[in-house]
N, C-alpha and C. Protein backbone atom coordinates (compact mmCIF):
# COMPACT_ATOMS: atom_id res chain seq x y z
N UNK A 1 20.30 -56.88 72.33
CA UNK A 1 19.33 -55.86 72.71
C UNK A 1 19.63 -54.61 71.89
N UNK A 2 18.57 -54.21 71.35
CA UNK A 2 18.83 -52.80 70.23
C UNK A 2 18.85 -51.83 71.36
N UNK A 3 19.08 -50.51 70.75
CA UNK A 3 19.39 -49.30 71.57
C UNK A 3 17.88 -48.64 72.72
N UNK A 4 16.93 -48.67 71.38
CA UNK A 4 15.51 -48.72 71.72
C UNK A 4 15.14 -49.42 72.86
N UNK A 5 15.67 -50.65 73.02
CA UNK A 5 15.46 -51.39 74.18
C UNK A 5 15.96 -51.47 75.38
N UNK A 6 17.40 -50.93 75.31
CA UNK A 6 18.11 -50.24 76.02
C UNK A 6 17.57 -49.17 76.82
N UNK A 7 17.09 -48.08 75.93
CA UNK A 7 16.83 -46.80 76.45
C UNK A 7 15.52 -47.30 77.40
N UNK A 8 14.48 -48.11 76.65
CA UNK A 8 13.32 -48.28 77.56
C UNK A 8 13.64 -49.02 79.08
N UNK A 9 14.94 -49.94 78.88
CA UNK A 9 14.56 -50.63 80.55
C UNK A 9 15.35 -49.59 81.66
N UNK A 10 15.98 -48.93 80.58
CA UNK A 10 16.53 -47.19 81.95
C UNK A 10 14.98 -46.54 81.90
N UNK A 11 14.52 -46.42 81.31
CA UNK A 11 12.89 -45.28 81.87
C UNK A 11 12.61 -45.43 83.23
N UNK A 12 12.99 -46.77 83.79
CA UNK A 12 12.33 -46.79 85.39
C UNK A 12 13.62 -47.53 86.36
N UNK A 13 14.25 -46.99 85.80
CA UNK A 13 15.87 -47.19 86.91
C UNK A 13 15.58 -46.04 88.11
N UNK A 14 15.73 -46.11 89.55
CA UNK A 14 15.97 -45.87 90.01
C UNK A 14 16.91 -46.04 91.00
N UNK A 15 17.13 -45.50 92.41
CA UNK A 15 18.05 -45.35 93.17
C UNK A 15 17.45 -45.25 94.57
N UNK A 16 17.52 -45.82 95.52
CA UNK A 16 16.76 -45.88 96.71
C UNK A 16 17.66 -45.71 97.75
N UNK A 17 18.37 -44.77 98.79
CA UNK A 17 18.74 -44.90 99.82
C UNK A 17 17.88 -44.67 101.02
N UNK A 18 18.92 -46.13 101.69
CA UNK A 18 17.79 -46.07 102.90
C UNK A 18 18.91 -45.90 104.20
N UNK A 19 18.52 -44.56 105.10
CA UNK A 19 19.07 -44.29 106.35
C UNK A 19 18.85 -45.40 107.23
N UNK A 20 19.06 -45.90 108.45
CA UNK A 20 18.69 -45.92 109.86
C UNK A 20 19.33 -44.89 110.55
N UNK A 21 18.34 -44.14 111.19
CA UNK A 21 18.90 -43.28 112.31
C UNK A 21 18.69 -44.10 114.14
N UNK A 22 19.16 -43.93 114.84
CA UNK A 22 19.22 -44.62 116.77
C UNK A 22 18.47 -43.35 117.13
N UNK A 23 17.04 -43.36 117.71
CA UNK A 23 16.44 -42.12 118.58
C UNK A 23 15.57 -43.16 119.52
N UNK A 24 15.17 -42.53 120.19
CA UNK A 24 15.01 -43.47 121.51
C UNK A 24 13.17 -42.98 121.11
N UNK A 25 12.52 -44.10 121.43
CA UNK A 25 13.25 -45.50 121.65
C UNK A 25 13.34 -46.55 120.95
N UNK A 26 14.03 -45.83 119.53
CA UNK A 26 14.36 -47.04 118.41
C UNK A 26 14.81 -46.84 117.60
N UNK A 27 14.49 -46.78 116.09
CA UNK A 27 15.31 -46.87 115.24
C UNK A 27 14.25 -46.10 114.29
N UNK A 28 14.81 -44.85 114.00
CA UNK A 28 14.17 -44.27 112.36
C UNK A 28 14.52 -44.97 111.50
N UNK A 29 13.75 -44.80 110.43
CA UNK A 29 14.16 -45.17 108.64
C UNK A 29 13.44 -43.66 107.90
N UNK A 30 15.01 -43.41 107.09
CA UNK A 30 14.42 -42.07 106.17
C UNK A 30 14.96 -43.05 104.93
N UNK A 31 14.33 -42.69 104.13
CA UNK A 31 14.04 -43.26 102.46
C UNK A 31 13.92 -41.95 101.38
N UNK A 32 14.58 -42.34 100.55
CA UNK A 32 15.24 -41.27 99.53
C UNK A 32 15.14 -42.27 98.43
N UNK A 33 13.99 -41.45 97.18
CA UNK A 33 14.46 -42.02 95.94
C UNK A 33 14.47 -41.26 94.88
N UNK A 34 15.27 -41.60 94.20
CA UNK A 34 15.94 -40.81 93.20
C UNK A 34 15.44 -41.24 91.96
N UNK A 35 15.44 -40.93 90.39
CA UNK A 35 15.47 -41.47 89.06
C UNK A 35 16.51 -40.87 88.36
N UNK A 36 17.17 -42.08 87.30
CA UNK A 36 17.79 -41.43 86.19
C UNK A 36 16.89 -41.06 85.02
N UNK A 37 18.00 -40.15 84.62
CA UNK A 37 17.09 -39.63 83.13
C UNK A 37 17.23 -40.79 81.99
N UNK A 38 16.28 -41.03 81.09
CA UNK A 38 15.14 -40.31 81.06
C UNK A 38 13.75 -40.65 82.25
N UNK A 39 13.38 -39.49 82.53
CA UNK A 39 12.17 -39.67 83.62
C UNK A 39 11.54 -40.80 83.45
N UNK A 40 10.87 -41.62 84.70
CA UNK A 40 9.27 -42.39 83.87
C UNK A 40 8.48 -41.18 83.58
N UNK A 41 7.47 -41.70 82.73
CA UNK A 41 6.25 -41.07 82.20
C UNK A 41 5.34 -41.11 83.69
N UNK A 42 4.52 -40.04 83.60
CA UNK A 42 3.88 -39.19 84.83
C UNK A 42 2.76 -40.63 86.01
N UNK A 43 2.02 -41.48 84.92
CA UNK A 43 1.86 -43.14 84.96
C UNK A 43 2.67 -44.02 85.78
N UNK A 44 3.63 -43.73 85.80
CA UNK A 44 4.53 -44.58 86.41
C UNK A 44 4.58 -44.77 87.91
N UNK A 45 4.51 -43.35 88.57
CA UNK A 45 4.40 -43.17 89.41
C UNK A 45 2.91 -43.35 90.03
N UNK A 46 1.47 -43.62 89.41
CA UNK A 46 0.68 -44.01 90.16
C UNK A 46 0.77 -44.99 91.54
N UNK A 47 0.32 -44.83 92.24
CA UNK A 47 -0.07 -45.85 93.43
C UNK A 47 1.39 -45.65 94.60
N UNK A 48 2.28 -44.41 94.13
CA UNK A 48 3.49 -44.63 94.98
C UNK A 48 3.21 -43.89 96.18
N UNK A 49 2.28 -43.20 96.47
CA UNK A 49 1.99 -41.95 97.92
C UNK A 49 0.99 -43.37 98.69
N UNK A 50 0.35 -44.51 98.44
CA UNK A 50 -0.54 -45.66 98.95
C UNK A 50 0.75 -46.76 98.93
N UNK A 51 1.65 -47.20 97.94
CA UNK A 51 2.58 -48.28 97.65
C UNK A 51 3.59 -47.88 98.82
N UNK A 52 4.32 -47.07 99.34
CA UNK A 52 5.55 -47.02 100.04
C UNK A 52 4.86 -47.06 101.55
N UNK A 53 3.94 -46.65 102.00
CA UNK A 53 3.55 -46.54 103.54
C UNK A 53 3.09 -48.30 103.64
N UNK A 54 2.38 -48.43 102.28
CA UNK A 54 2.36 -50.19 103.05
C UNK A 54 3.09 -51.07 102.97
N UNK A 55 4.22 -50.57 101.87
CA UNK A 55 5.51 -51.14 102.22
C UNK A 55 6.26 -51.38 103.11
N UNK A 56 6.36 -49.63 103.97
CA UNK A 56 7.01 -49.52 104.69
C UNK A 56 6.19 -50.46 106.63
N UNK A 57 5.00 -50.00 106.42
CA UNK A 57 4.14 -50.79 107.70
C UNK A 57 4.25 -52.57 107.24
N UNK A 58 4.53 -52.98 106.66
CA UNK A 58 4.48 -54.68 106.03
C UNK A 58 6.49 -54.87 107.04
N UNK A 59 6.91 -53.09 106.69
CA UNK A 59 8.38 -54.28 107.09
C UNK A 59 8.11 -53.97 108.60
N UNK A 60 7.59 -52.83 109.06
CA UNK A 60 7.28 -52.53 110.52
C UNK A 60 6.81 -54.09 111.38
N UNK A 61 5.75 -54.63 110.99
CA UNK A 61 5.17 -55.88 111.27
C UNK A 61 5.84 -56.69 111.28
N UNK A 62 7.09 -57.12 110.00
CA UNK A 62 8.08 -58.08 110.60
C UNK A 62 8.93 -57.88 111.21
N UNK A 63 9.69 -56.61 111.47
CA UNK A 63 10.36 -56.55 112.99
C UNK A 63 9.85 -56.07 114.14
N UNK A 64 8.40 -55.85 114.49
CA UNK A 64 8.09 -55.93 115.53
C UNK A 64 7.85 -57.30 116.15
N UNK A 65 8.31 -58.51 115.20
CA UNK A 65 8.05 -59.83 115.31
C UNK A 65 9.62 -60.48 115.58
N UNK A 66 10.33 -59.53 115.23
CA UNK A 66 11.92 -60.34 115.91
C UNK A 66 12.03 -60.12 117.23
């Protein structure tokens, strides 16, 4: 892998921590994400304010099923 190619598959490295907090009567999730440099391009980020809530309601649905 040349350097060039290198540098491109870091453009969209990120870092995701995910909390659970205990509040009654259940369980929060706070979500934190981070990027390394170099940034993605402004593109990259389309569809992520629509992509993470139905992410997050898709995992809601399977543990309201355990």
């Amino acid at each position: 892998m040349s350097d060039d190619q290198a540098q491109e598959d870091l453009r969209f490295a990120t870092l995701i921590g995910v909390t659970l907090l205990e509040v009654e009567p259940g369980t929060a999730l706070r979500m934190h994400q981070s990027y390394f440099e170099p940034m993605p391009p402004p593109e990259a980020f389309a569809g992520v304010e629509q992509g993470w809530p139905e992410q997050l309601d898709k995992l809601e649905q399977l543990l309201v099923l355990e």
